[in-house]
N, C-alpha and C. Protein backbone atom coordinates (compact mmCIF):
# COMPACT_ATOMS: atom_id res chain seq x y z
N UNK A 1 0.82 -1.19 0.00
CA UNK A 1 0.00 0.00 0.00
C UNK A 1 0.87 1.27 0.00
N UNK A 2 2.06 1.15 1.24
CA UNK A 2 2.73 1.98 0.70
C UNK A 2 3.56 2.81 -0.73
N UNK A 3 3.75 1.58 -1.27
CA UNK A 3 4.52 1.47 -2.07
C UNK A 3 3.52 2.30 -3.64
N UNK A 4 2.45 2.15 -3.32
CA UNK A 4 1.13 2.68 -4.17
C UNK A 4 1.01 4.06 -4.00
N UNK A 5 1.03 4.24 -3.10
CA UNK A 5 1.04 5.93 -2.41
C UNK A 5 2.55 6.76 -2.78
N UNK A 6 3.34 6.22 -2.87
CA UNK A 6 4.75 6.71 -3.84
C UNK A 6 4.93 6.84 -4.86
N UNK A 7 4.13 6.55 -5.48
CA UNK A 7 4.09 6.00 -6.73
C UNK A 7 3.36 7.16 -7.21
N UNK A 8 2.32 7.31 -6.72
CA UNK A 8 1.56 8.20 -6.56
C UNK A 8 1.55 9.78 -6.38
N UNK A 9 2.25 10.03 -5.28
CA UNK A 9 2.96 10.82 -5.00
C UNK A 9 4.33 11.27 -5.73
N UNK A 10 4.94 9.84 -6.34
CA UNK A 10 6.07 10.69 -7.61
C UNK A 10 5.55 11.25 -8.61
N UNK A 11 4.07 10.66 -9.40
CA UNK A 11 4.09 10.89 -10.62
C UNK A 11 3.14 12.59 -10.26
N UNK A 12 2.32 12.47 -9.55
CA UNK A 12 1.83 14.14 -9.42
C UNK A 12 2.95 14.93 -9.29
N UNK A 13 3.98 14.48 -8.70
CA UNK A 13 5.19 15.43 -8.50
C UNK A 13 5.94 15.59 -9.95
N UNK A 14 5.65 14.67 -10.75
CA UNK A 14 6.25 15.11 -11.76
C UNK A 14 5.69 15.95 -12.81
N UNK A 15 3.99 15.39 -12.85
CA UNK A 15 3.00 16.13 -13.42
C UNK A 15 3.11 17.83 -13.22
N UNK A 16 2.83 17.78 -11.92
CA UNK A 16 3.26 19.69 -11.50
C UNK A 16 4.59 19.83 -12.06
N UNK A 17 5.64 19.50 -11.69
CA UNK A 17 7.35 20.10 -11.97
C UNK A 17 6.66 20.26 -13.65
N UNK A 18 6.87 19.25 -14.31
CA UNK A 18 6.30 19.64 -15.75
C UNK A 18 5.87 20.76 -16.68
N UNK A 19 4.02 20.73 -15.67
CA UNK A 19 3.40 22.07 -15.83
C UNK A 19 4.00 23.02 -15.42
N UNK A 20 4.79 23.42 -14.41
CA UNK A 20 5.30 24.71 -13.81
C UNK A 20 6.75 24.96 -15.04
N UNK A 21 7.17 23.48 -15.29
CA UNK A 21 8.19 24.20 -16.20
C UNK A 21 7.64 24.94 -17.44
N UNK A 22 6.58 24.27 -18.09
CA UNK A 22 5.58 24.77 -19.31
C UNK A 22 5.20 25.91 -18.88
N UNK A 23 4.75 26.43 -18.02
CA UNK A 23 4.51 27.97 -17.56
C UNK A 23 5.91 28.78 -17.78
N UNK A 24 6.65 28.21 -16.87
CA UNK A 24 7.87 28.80 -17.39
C UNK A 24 8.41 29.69 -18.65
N UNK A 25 8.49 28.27 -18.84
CA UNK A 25 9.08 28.62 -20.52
C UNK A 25 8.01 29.53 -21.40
N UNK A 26 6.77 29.11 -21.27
CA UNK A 26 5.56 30.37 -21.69
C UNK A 26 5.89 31.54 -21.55
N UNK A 27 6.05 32.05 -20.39
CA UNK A 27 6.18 33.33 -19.65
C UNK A 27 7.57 33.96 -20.35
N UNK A 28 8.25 33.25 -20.34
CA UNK A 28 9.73 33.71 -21.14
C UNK A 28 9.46 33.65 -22.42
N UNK A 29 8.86 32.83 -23.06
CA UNK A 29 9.09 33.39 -24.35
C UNK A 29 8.14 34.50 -24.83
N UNK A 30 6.73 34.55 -23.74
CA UNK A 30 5.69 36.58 -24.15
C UNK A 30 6.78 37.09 -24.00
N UNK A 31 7.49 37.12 -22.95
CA UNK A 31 8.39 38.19 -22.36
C UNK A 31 9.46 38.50 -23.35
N UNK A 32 10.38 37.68 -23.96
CA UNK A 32 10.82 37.86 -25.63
C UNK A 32 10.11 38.28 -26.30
N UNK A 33 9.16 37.69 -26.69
CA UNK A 33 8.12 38.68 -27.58
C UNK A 33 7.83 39.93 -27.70
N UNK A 34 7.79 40.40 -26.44
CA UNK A 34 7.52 41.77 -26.02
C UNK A 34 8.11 42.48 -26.41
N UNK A 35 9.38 42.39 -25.60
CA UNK A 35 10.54 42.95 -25.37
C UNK A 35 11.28 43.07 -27.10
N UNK A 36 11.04 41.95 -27.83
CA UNK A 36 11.28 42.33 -29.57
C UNK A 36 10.40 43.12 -30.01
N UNK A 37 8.94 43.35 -29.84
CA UNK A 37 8.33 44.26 -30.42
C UNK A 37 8.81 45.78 -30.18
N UNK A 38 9.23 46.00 -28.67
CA UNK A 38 9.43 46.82 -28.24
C UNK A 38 10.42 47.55 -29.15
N UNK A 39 11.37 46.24 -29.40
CA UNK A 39 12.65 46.96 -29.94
C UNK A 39 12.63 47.05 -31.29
N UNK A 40 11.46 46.31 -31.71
CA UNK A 40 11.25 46.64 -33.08
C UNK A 40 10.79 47.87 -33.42
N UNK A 41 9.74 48.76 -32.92
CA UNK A 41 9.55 49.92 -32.54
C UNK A 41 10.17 51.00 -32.52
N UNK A 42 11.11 50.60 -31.67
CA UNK A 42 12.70 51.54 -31.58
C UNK A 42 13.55 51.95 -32.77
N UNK A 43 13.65 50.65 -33.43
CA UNK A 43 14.56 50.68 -34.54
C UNK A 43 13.74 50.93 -35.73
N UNK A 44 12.63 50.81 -36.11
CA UNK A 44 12.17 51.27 -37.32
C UNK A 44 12.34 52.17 -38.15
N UNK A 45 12.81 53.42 -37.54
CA UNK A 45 13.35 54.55 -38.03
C UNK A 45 14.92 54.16 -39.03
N UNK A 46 15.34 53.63 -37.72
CA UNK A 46 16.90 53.05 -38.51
C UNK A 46 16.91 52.29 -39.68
N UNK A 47 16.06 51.17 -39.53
CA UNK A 47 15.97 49.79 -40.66
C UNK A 47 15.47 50.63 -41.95
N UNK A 48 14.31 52.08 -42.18
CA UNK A 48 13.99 52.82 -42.67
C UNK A 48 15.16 54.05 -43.56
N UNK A 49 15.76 54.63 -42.68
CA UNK A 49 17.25 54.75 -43.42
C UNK A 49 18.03 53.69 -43.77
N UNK A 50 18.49 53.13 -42.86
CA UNK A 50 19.01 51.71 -44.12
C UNK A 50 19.22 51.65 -45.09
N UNK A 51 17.76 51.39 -45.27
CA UNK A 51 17.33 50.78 -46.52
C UNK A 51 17.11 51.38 -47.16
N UNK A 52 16.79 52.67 -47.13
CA UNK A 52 16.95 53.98 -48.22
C UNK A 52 18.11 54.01 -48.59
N UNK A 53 19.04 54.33 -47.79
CA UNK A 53 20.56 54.66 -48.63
C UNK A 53 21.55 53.75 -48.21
N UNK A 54 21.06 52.44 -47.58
CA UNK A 54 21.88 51.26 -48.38
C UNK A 54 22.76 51.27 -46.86
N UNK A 55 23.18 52.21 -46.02
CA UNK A 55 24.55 52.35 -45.32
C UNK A 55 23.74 52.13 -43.52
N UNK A 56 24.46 51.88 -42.58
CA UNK A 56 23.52 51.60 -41.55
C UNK A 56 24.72 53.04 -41.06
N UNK A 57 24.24 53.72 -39.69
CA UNK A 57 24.83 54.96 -38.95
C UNK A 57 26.22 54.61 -38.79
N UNK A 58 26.48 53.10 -38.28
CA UNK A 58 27.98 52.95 -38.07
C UNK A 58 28.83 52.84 -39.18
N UNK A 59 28.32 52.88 -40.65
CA UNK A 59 29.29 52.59 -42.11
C UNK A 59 29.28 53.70 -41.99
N UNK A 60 28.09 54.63 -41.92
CA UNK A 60 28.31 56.40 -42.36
C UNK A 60 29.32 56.58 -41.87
N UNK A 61 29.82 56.27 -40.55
CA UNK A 61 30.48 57.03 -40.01
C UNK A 61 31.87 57.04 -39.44
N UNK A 62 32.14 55.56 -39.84
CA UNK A 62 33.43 54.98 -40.55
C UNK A 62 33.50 55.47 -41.56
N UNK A 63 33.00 55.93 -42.59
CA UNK A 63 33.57 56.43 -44.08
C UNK A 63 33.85 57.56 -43.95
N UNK A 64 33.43 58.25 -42.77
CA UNK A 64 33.54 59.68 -42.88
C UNK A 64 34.35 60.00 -41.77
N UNK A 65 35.02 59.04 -40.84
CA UNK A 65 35.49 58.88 -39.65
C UNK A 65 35.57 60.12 -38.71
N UNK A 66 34.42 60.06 -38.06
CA UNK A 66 33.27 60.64 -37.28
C UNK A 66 33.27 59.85 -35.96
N UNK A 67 33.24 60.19 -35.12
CA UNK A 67 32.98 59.49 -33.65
C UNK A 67 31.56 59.81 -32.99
N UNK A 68 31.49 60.83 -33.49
CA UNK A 68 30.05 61.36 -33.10
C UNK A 68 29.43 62.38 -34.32
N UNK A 69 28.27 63.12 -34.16
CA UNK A 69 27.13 63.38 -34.77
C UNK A 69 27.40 64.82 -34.44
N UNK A 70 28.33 65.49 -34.68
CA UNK A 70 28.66 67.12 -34.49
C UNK A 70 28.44 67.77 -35.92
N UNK A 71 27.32 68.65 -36.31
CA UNK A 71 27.41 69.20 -37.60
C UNK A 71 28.66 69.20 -38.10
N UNK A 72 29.58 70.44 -37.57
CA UNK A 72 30.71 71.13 -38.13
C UNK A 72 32.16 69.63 -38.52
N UNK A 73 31.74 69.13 -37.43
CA UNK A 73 33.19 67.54 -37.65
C UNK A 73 32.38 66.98 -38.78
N UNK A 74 31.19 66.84 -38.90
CA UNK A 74 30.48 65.39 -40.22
C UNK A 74 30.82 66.96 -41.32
N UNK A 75 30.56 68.21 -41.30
CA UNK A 75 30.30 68.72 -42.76
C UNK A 75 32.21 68.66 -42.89
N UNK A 76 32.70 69.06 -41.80
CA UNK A 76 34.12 69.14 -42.41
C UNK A 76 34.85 68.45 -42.95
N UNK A 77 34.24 67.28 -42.88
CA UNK A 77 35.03 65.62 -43.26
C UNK A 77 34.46 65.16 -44.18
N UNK A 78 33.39 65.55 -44.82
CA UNK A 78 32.58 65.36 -45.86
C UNK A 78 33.44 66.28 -46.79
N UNK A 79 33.40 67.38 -46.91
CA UNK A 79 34.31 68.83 -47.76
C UNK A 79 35.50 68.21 -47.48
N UNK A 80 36.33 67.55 -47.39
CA UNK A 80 37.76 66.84 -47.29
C UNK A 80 37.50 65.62 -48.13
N UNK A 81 36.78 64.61 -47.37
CA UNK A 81 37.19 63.20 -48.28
C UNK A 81 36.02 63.82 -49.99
N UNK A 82 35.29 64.61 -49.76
CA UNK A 82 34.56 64.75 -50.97
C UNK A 82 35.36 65.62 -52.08
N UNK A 83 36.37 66.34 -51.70
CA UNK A 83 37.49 67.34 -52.63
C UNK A 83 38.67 66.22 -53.15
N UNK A 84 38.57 64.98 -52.37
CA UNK A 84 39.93 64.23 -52.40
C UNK A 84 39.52 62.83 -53.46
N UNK A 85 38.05 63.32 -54.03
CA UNK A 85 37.98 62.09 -54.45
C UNK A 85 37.31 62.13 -55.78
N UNK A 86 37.24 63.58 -55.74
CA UNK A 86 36.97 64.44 -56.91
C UNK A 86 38.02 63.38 -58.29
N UNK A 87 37.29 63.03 -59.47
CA UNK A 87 37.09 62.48 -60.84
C UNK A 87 38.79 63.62 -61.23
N UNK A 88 38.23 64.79 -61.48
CA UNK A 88 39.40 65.64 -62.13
C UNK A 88 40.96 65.57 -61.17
N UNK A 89 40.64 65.60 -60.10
CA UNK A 89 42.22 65.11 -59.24
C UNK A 89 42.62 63.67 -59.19
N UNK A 90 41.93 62.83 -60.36
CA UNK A 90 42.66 61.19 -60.13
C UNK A 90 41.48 60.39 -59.43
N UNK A 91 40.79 61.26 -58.30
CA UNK A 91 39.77 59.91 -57.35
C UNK A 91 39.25 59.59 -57.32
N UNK A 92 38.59 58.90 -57.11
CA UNK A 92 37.43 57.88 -57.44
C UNK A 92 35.93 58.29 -57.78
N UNK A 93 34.91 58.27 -58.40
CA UNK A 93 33.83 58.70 -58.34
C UNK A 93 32.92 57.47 -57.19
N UNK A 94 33.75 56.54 -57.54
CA UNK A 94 32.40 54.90 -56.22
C UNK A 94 32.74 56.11 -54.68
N UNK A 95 34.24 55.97 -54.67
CA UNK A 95 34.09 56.62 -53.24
C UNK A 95 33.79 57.94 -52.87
N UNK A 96 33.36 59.32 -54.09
CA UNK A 96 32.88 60.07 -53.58
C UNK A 96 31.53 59.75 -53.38
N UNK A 97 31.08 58.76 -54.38
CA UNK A 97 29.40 58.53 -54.08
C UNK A 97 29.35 58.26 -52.62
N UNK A 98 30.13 57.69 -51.70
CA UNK A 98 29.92 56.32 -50.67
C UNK A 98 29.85 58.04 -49.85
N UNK A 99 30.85 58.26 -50.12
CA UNK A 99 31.15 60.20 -48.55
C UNK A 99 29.89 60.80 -48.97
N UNK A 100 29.14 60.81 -50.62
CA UNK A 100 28.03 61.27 -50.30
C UNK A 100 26.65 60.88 -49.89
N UNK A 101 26.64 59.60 -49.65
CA UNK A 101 26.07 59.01 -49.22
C UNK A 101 26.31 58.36 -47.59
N UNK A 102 27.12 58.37 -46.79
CA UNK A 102 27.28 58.70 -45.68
C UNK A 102 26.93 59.92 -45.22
N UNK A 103 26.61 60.75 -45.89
CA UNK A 103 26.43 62.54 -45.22
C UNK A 103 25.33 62.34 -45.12
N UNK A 104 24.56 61.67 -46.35
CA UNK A 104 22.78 61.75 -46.15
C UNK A 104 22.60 61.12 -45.04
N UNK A 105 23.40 60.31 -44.30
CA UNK A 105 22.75 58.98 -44.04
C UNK A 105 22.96 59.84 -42.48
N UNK A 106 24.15 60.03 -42.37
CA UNK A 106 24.00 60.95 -40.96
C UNK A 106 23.86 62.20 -40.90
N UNK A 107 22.83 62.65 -41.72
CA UNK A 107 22.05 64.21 -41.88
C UNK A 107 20.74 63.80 -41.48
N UNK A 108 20.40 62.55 -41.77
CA UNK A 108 18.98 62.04 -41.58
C UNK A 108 18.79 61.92 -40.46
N UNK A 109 20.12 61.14 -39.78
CA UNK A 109 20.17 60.79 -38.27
C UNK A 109 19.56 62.44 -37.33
N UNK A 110 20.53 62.90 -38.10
CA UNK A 110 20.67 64.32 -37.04
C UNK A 110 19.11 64.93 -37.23
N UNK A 111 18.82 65.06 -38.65
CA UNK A 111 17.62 65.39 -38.13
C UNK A 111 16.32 64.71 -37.59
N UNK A 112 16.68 63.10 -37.45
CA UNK A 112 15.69 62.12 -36.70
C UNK A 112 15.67 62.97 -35.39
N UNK A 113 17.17 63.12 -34.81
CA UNK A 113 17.04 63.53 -33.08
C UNK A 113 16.75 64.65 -33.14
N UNK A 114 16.50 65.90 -33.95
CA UNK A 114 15.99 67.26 -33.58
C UNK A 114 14.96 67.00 -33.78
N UNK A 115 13.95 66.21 -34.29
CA UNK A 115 12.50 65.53 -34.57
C UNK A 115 12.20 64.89 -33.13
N UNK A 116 13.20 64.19 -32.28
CA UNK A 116 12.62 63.40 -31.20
C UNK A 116 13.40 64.52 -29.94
N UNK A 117 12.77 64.99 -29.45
CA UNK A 117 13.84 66.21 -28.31
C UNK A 117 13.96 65.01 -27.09
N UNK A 118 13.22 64.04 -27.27
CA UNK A 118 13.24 63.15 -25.87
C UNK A 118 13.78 61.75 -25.84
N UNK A 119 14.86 62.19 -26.68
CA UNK A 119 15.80 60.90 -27.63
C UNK A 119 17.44 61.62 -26.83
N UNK A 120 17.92 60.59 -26.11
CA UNK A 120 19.17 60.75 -25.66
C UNK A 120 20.30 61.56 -27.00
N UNK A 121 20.89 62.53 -26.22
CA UNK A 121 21.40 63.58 -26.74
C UNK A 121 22.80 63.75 -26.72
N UNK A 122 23.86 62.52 -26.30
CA UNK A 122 24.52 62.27 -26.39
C UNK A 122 25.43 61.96 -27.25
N UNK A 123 24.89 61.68 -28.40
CA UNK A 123 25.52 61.07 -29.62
C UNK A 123 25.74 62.89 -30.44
N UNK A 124 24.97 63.61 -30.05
CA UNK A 124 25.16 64.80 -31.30
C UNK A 124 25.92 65.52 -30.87
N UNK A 125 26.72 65.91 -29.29
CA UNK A 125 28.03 66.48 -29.08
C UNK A 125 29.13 65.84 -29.55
């Protein structure tokens, strides 16, 4: 009889551990869910430039080698690699396209954050 009652007592114990793990894992994966929509949200703007001009904020700004989002440093480095790559001095026309197309790409940026005033403000000093 005892031995019936253990038996008993293991398999409900395993039944619950089971279900509680299935809750578990439920709960974690809304909670992923969420938490991706969320960030899908966030980034839409970005995936949106992108894909317009091909370059994501961090290529812009390697091509234009930029650390940050300061008008006067992005226009000055734009008027440099864009004079240096000038067709009539020897340089390339692919890579003035790419410097002019990094400028759009972080002109857009800059004016995304004067569009959002409640968007961390860190990146444009």
């Amino acid at each position: 009889m005892a031995k019936y009652i253990a038996q008993i007592i293991i398999a409900g114990t395993q039944v619950i551990g089971r279900a509680f793990a299935r809750a578990i894992k439920q709960e974690y994966e809304a909670s992923q869910q969420a938490a991706q929509r969320l960030g899908n949200a966030k980034t839409r703007n970005e995936r949106i430039a992108n894909n317009k001009l091909g370059l994501s904020l961090d290529e812009a700004k390697q091509i234009l080698n930029v650390s940050n989002l300061n008008k006067e440093e992005v226009e000055k480095r734009y008027e440099a690699l864009f004079k240096a790559n000038e067709k009539s001095s020897g340089g390339s026309f692919y890579l003035q396209s790419k410097v002019v197309r990094a400028k759009e790409r972080i002109d857009m940026e800059m004016k995304n954050q004067e569009e959002s005033p409640g968007k961390d403000k860190a990146n444009k000093t």
